[in-house]
Each structure stands twice: as structure tokens, then as C-alpha cells.
C-alpha atoms as a PDB file:
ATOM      1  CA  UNK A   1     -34.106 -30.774 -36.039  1.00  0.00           C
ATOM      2  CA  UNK A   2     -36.629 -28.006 -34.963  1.00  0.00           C
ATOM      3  CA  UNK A   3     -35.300 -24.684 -33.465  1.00  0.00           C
ATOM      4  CA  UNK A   4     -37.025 -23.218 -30.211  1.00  0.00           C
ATOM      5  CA  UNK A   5     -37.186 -19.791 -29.556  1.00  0.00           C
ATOM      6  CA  UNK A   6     -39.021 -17.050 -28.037  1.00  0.00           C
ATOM      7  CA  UNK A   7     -41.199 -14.658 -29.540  1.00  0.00           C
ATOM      8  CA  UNK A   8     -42.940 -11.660 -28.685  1.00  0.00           C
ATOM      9  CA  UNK A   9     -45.901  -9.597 -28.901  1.00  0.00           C
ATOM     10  CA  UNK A  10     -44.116  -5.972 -29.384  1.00  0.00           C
ATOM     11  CA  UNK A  11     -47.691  -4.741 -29.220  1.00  0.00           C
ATOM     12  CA  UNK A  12     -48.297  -5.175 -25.762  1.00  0.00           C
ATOM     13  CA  UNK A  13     -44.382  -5.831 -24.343  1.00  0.00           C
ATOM     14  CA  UNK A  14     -43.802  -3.022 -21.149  1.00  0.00           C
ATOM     15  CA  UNK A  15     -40.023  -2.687 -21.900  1.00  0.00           C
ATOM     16  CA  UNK A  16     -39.690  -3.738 -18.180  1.00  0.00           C
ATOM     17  CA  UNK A  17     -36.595  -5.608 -18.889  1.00  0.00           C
ATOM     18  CA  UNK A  18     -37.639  -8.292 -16.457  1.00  0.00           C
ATOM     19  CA  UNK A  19     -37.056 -11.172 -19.360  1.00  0.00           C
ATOM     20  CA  UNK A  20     -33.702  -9.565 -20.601  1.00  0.00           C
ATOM     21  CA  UNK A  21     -32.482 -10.407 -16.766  1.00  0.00           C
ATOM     22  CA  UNK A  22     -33.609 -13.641 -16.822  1.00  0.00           C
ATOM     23  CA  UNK A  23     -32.165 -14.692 -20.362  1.00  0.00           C
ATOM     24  CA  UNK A  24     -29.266 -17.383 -19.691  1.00  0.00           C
ATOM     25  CA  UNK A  25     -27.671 -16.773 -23.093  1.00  0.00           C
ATOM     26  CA  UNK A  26     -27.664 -13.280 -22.914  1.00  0.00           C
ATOM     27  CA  UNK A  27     -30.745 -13.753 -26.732  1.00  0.00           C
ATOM     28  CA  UNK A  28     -32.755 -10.484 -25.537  1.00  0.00           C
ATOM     29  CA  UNK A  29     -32.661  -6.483 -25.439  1.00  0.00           C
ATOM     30  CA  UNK A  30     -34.777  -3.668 -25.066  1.00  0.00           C
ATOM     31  CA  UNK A  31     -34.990  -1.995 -28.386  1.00  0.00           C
ATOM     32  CA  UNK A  32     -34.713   1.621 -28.020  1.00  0.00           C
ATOM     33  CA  UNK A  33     -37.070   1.611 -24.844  1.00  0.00           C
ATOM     34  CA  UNK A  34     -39.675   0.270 -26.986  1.00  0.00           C
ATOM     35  CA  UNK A  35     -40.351  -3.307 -26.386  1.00  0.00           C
ATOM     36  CA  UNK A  36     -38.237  -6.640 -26.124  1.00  0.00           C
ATOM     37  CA  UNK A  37     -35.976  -8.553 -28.950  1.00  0.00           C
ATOM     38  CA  UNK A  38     -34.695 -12.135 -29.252  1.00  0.00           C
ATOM     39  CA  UNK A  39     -31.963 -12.673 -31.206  1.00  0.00           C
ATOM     40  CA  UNK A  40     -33.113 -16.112 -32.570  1.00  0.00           C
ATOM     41  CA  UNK A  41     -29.795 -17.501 -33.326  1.00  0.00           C
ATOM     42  CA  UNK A  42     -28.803 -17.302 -30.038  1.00  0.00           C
ATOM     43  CA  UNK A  43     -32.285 -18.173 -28.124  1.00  0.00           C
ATOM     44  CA  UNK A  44     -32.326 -21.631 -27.259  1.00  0.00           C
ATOM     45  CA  UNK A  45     -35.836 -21.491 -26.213  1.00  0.00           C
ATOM     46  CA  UNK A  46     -35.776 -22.146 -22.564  1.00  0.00           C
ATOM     47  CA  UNK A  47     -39.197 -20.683 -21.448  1.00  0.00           C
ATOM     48  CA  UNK A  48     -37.120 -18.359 -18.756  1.00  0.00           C
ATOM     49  CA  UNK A  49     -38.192 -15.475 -19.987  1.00  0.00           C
ATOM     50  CA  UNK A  50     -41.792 -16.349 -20.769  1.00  0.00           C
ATOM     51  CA  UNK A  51     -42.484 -17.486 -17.152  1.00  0.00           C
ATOM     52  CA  UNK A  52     -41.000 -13.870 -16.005  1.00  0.00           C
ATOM     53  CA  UNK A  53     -43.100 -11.746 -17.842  1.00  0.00           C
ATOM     54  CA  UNK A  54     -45.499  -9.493 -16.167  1.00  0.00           C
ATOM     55  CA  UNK A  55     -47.419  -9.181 -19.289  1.00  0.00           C
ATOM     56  CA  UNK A  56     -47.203 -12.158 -20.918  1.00  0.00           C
ATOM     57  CA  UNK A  57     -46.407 -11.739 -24.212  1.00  0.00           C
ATOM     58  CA  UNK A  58     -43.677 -13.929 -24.796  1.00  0.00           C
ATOM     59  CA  UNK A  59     -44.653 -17.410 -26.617  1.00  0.00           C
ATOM     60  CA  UNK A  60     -41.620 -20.365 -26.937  1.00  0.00           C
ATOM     61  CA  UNK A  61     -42.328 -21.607 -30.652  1.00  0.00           C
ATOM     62  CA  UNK A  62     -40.584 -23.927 -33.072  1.00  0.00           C
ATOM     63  CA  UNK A  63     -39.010 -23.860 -36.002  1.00  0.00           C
ATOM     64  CA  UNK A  64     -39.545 -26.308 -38.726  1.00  0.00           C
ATOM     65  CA  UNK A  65     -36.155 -25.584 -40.406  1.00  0.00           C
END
């Protein structure tokens, strides 16, 4: 069965936290003040956090595992 999760575009991610807030599972941090992470074994690929982003660099894919 495929895996969702979220992934994002560190380039352009504002550290704003605004997706780590929204997370229901608790799948994202701030990394050092840099830009967002997903832990992808938690992430159940929701979408919450890629509807909240003010930038819009966060992309639900799958995982053909």
C-alpha cells in the first residue's frame, strides 16, 4: 500500500512554524530555525499542513513502497 506524506521545499520554507501547529501527529519541526522537517514515518499525509502554509512549499506525495 502507498505511503502519503508531506514534503518540502527547504529552499523557500519561512521557518514560520505555522505547519508545525497544524500537524495532528505531532510529524514536523523547525530545524535549527532554518526551515521545516517531516518525519515521514510518522506523517500520515493529511494535507493540514500544506493548506496552512503561507509560502507554499509543502507538496503531499506518495510512496510506492
Amino acid at each position: 500500500m502507498a505511503k502519503r506524506f508531506a514534503e518540502f521545499n527547504t529552499r523557500f520554507c519561512v521557518s514560520c512554524g505555522a505547519c508545525m501547529n497544524v500537524c495532528p501527529k505531532g510529524a514536523i519541526e523547525i530545524l535549527r530555525g532554518l526551515h521545516a522537517v517531516v518525519d515521514k514515518k510518522i506523517c500520515v499525509g493529511c494535507g493540514t499542513c500544506a493548506r496552512t502554509c503561507p509560502a507554499g512549499v509543502i507538496e503531499v506525495k506518495t510512496d510506492e513502497a
